[in-house]
PDB file of N, CA and C in Angstrom:
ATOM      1  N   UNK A   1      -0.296 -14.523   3.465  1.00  0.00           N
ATOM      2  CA  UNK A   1       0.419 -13.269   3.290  1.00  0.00           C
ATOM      3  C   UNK A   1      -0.602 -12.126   3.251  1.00  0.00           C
ATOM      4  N   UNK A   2      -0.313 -11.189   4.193  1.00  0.00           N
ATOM      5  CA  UNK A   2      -1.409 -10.337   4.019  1.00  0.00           C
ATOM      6  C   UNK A   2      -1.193  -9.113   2.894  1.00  0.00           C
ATOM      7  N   UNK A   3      -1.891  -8.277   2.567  1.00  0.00           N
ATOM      8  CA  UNK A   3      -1.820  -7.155   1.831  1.00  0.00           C
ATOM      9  C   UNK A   3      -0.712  -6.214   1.606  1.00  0.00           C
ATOM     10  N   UNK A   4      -0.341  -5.837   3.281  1.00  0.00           N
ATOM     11  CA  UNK A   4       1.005  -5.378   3.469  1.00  0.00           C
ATOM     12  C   UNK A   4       2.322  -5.664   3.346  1.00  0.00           C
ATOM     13  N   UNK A   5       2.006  -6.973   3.524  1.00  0.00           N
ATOM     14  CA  UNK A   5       3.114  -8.215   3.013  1.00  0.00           C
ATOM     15  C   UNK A   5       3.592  -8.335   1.677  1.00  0.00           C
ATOM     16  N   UNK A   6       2.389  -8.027   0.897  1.00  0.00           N
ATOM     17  CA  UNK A   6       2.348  -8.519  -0.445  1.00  0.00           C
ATOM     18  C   UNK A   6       3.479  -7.114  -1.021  1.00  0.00           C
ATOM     19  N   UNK A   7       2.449  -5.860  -0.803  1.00  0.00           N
ATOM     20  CA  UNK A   7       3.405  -4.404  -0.695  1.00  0.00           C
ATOM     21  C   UNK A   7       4.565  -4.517  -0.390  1.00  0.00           C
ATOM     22  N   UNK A   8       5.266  -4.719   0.580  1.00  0.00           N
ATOM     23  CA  UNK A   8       6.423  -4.991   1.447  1.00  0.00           C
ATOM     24  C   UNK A   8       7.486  -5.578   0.383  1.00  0.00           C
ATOM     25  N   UNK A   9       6.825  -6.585  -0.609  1.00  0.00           N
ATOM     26  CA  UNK A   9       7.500  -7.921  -1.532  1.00  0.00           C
ATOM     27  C   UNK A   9       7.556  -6.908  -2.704  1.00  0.00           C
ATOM     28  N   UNK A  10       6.691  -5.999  -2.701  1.00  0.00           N
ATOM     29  CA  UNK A  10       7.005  -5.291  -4.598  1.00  0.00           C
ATOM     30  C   UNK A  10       8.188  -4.635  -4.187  1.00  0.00           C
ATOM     31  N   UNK A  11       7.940  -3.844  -3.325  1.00  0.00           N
ATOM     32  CA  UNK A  11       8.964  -2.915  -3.080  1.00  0.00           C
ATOM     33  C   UNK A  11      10.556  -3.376  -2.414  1.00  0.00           C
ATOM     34  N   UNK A  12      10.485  -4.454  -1.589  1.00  0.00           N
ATOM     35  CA  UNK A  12      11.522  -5.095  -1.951  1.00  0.00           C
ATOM     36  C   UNK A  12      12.056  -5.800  -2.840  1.00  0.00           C
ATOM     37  N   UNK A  13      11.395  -6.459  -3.782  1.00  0.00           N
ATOM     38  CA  UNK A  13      12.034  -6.957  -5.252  1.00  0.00           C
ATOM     39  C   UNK A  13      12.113  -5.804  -6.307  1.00  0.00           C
ATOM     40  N   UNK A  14      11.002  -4.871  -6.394  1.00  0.00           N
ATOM     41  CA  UNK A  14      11.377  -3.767  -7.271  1.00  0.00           C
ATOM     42  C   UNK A  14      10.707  -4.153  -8.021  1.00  0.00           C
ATOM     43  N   UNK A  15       9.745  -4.389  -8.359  1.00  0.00           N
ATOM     44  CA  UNK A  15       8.995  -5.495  -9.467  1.00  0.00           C
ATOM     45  C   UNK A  15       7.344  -5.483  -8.722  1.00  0.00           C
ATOM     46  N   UNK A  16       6.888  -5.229  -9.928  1.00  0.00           N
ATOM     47  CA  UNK A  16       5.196  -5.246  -9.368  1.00  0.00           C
ATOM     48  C   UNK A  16       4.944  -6.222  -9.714  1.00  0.00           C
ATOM     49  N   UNK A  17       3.557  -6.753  -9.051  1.00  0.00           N
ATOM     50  CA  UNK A  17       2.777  -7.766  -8.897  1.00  0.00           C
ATOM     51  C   UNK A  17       1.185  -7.526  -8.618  1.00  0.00           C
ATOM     52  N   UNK A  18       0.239  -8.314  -8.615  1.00  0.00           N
ATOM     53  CA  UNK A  18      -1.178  -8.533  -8.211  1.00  0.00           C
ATOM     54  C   UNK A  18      -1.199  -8.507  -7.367  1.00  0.00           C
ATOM     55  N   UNK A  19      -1.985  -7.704  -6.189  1.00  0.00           N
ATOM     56  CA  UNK A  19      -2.654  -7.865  -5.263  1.00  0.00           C
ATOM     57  C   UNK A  19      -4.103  -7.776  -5.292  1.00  0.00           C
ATOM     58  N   UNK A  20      -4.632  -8.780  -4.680  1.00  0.00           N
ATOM     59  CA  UNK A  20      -6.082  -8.681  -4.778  1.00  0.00           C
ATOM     60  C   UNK A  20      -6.671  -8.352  -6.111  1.00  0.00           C
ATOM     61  N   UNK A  21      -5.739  -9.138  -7.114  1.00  0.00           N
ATOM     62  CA  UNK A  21      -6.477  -9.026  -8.628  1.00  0.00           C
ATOM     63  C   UNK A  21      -6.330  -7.723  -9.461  1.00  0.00           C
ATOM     64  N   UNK A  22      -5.113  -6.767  -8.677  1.00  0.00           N
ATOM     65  CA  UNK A  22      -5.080  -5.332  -8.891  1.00  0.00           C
ATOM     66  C   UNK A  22      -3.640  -5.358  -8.811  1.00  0.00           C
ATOM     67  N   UNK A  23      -3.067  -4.934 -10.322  1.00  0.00           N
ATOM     68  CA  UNK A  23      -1.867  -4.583 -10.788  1.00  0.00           C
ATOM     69  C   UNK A  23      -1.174  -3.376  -9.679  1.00  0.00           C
ATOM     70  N   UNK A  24       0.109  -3.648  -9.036  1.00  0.00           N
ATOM     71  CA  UNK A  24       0.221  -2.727  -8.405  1.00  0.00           C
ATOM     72  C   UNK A  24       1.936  -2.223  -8.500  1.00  0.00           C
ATOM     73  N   UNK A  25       2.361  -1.272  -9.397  1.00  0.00           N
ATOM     74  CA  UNK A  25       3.720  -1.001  -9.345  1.00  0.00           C
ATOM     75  C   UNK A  25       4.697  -0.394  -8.296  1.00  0.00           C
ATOM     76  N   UNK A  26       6.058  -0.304  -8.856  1.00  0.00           N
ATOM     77  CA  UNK A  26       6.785  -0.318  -7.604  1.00  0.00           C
ATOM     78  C   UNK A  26       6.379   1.302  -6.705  1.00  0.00           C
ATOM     79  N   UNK A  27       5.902   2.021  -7.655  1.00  0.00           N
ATOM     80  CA  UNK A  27       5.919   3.668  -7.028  1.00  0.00           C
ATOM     81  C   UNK A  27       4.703   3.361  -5.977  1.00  0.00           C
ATOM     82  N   UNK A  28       3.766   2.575  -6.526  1.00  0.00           N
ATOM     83  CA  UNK A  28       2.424   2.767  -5.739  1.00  0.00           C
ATOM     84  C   UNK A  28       2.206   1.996  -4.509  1.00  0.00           C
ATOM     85  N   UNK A  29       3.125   0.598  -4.819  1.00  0.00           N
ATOM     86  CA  UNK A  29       3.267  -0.030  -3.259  1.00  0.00           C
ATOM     87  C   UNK A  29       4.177   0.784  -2.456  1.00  0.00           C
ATOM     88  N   UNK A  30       5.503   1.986  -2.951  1.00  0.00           N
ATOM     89  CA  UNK A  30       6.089   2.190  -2.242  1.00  0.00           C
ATOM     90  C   UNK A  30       5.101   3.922  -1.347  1.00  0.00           C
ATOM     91  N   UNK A  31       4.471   4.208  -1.999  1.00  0.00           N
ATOM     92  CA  UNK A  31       3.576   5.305  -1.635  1.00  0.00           C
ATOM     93  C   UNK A  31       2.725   4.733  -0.655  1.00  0.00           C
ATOM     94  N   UNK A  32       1.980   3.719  -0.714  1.00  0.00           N
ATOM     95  CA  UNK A  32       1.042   2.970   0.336  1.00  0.00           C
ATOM     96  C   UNK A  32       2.298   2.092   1.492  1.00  0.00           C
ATOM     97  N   UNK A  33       3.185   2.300   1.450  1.00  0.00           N
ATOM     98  CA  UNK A  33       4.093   1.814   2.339  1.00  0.00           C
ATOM     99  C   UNK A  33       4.375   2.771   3.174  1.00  0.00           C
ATOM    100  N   UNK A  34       4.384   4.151   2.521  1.00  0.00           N
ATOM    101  CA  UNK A  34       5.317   5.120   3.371  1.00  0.00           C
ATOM    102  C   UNK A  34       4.015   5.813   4.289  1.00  0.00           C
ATOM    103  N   UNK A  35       2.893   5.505   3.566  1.00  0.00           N
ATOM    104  CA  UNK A  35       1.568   6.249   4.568  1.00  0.00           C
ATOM    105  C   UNK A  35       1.741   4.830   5.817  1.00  0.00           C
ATOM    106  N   UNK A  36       1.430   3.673   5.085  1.00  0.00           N
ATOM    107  CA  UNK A  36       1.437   2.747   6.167  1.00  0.00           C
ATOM    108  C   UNK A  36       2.018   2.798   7.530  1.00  0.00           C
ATOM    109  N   UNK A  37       3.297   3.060   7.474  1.00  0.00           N
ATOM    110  CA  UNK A  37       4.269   3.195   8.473  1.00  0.00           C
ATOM    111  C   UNK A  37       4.232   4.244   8.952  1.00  0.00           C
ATOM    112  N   UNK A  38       3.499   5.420   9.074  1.00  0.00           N
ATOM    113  CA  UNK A  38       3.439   6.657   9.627  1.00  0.00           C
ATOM    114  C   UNK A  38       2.741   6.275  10.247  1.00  0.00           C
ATOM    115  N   UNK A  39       0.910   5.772   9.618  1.00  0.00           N
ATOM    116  CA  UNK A  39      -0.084   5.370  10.617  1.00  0.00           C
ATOM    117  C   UNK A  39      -0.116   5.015  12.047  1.00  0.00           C
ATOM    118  N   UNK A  40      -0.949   5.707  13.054  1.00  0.00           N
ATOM    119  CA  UNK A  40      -1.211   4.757  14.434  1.00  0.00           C
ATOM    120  C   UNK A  40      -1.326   3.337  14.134  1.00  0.00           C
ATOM    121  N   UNK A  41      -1.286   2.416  14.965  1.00  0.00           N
ATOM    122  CA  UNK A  41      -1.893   0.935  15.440  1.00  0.00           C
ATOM    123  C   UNK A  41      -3.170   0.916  14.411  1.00  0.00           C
ATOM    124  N   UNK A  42      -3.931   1.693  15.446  1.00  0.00           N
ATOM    125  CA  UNK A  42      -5.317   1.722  15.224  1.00  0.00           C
ATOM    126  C   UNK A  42      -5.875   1.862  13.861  1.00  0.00           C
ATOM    127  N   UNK A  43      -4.792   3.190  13.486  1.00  0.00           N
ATOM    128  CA  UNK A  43      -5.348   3.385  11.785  1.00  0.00           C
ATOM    129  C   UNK A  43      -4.971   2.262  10.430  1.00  0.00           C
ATOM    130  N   UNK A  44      -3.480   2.087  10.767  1.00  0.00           N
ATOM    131  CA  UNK A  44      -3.183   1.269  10.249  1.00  0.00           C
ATOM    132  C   UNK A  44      -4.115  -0.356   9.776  1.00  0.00           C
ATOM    133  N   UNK A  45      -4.639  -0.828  10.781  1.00  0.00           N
ATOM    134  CA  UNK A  45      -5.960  -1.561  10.704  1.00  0.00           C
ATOM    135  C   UNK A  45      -6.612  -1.445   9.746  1.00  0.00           C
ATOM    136  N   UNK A  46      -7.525   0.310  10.584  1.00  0.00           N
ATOM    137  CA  UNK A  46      -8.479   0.761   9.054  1.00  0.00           C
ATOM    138  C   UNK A  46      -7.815   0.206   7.756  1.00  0.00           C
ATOM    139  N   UNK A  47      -6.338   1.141   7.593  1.00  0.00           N
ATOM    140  CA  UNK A  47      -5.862   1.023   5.753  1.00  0.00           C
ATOM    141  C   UNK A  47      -5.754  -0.259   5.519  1.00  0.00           C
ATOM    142  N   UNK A  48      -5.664  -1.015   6.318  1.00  0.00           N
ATOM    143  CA  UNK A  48      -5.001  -2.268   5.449  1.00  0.00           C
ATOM    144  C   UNK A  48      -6.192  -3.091   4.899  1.00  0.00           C
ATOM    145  N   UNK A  49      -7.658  -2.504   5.679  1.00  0.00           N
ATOM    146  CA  UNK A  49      -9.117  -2.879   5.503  1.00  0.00           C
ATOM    147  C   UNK A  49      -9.751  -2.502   3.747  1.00  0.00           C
ATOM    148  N   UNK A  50      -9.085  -1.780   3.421  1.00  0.00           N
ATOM    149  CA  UNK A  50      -9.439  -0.913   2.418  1.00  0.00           C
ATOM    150  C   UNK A  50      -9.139  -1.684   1.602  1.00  0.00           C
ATOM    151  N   UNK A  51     -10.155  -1.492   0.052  1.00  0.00           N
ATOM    152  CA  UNK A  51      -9.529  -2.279  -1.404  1.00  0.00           C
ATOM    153  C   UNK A  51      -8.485  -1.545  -1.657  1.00  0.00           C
ATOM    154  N   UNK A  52      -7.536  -2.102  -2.191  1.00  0.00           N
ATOM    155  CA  UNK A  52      -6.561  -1.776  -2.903  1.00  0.00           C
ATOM    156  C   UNK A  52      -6.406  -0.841  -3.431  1.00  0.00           C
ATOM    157  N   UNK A  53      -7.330  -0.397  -4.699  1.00  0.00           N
ATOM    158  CA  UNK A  53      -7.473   0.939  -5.529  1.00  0.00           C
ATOM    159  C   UNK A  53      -7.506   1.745  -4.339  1.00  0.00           C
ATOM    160  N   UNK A  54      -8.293   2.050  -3.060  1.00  0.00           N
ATOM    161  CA  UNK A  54      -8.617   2.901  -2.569  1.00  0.00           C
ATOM    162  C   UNK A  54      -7.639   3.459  -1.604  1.00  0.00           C
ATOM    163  N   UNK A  55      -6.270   2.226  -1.151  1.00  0.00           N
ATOM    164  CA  UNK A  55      -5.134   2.214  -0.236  1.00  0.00           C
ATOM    165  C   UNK A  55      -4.440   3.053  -0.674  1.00  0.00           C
ATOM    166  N   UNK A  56      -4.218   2.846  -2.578  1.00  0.00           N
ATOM    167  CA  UNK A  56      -3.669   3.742  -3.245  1.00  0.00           C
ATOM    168  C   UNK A  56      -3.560   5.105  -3.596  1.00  0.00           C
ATOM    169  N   UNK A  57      -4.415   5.291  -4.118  1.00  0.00           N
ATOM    170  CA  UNK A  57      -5.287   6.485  -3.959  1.00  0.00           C
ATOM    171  C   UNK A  57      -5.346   7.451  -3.055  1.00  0.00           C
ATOM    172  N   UNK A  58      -5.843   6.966  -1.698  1.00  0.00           N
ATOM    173  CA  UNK A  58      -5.256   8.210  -1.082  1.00  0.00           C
ATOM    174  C   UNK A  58      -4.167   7.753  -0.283  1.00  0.00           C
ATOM    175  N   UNK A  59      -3.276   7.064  -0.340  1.00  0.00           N
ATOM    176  CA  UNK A  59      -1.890   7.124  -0.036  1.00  0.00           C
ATOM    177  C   UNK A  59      -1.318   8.444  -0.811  1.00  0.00           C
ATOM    178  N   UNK A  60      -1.756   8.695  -2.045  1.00  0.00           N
ATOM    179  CA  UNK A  60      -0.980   9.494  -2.974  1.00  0.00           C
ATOM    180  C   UNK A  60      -1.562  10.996  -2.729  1.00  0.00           C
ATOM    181  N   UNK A  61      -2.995  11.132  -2.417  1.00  0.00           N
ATOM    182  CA  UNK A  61      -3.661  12.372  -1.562  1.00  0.00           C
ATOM    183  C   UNK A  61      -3.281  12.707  -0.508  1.00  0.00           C
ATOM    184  N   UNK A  62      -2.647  11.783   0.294  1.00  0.00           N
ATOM    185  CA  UNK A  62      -1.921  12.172   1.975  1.00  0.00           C
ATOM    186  C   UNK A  62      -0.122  12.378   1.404  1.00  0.00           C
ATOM    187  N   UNK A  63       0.484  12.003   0.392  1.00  0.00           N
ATOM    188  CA  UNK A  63       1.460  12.217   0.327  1.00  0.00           C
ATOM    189  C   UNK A  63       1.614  13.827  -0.530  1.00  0.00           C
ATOM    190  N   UNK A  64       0.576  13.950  -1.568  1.00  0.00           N
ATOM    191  CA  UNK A  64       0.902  15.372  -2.178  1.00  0.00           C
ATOM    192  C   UNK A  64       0.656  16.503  -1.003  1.00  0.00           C
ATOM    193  N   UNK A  65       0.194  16.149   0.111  1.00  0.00           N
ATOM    194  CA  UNK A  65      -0.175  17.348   1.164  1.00  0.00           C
ATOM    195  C   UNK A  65       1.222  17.973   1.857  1.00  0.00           C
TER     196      UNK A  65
END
């Protein structure tokens, strides 16, 4: 299951979980979901490359813009 997958599962159960050893709730997988799916091909790659904290993070810097 990859990363996005894992995201995909909070936000469809509604219920957070661990990813990559990193507590991740429903607002924050659903914030790194909604950048996800905007992304090119290409970029998308990049994000999903990224630790966790950092997917987050600026998921929430590209969304306050």
């Amino acid at each position: 299951m990859t990363k996005i997958e894992k995201f995909e599962a909070i936000v469809k159960r509604g219920q957070n979980n661990k990813i990559d050893g990193v507590r991740v709730d429903l607002f924050s997988a659903g914030a790194v979901m909604a950048v996800y799916n905007a992304l090119s091909p290409e970029n998308r790659a990049k994000y999903e490359a990224m630790p966790v904290p950092k997917m987050v993070v600026l998921a929430f810097k590209l969304l306050k813009k």
